[in-house]
C-alpha atoms as a PDB file:
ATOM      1  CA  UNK A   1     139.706  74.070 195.105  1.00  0.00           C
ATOM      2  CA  UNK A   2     140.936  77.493 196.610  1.00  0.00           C
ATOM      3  CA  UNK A   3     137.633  79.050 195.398  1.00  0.00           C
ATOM      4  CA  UNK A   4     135.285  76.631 196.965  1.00  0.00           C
ATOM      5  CA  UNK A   5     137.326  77.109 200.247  1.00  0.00           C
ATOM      6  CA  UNK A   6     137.200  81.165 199.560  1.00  0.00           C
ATOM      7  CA  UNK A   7     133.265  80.307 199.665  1.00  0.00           C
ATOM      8  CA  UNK A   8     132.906  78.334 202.352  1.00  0.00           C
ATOM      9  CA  UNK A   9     135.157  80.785 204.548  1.00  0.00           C
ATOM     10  CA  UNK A  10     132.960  83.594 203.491  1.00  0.00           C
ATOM     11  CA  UNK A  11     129.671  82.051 204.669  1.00  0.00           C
ATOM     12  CA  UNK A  12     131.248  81.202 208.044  1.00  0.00           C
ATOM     13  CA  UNK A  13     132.231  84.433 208.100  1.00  0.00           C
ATOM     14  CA  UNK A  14     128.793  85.609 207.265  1.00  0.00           C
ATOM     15  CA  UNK A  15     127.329  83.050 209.909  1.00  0.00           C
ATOM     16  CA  UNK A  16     129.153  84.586 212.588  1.00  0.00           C
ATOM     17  CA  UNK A  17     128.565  88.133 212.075  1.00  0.00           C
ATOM     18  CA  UNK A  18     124.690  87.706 211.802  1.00  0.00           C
ATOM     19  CA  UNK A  19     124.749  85.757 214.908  1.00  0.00           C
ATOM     20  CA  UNK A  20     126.864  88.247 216.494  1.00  0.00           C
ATOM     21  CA  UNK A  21     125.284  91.491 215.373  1.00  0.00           C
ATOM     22  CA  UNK A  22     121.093  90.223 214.925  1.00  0.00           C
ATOM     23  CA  UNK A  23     120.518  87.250 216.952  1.00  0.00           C
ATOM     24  CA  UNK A  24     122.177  88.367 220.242  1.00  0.00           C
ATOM     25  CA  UNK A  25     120.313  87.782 222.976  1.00  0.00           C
ATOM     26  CA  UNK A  26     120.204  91.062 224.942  1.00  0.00           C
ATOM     27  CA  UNK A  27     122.028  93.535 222.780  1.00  0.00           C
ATOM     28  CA  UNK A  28     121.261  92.675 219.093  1.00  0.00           C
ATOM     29  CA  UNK A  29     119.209  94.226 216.624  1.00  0.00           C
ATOM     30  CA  UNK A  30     116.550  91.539 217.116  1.00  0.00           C
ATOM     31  CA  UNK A  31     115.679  92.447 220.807  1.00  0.00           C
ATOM     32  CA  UNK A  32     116.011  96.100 219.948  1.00  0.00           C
ATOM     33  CA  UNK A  33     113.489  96.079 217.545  1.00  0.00           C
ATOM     34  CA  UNK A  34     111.009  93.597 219.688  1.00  0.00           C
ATOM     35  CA  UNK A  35     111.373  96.163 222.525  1.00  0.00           C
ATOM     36  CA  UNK A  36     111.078  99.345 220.474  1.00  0.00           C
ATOM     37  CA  UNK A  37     107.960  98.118 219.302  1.00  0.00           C
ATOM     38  CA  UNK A  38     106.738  96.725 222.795  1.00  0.00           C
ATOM     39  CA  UNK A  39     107.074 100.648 223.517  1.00  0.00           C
ATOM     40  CA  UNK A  40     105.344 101.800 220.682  1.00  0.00           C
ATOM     41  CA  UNK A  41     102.383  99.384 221.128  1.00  0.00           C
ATOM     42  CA  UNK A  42     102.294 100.311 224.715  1.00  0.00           C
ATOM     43  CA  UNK A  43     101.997 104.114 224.229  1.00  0.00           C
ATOM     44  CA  UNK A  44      99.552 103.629 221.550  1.00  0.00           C
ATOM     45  CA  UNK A  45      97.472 101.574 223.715  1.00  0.00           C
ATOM     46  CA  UNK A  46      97.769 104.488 226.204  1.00  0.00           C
ATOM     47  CA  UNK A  47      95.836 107.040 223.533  1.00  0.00           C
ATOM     48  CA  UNK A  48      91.979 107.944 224.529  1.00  0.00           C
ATOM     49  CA  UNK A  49      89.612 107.896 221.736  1.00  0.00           C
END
C-alpha cells in the first residue's frame, strides 16, 4: 500500500512540475520555443536569393 501511494505522489508531483515549467502560458518552455522559432522563420524569410 505505501508503494502504490509513493507512485501516485510521484506522478502528481511530476504533473505539476511539467505544467509548471513546459505548459505555462507566457513564460514556459513551450512559448519560448514557438517564439524563438517565429524569429527564426521570420529572419529567414527576410534572406534575398
Amino acid at each position: 500500500m505505501r508503494n502504490i501511494l509513493m507512485t501516485v505522489m510521484m506522478l502528481v508531483v511530476v504533473i505539476v512540475l511539467f505544467n509548471s515549467i513546459i505548459s505555462k502560458d507566457t513564460t514556459g518552455t513551450r512559448s519560448q520555443i514557438e517564439s524563438q522559432g517565429t524569429a527564426a522563420n521570420t529572419k529567414i524569410n527576410q534572406l534575398l536569393p
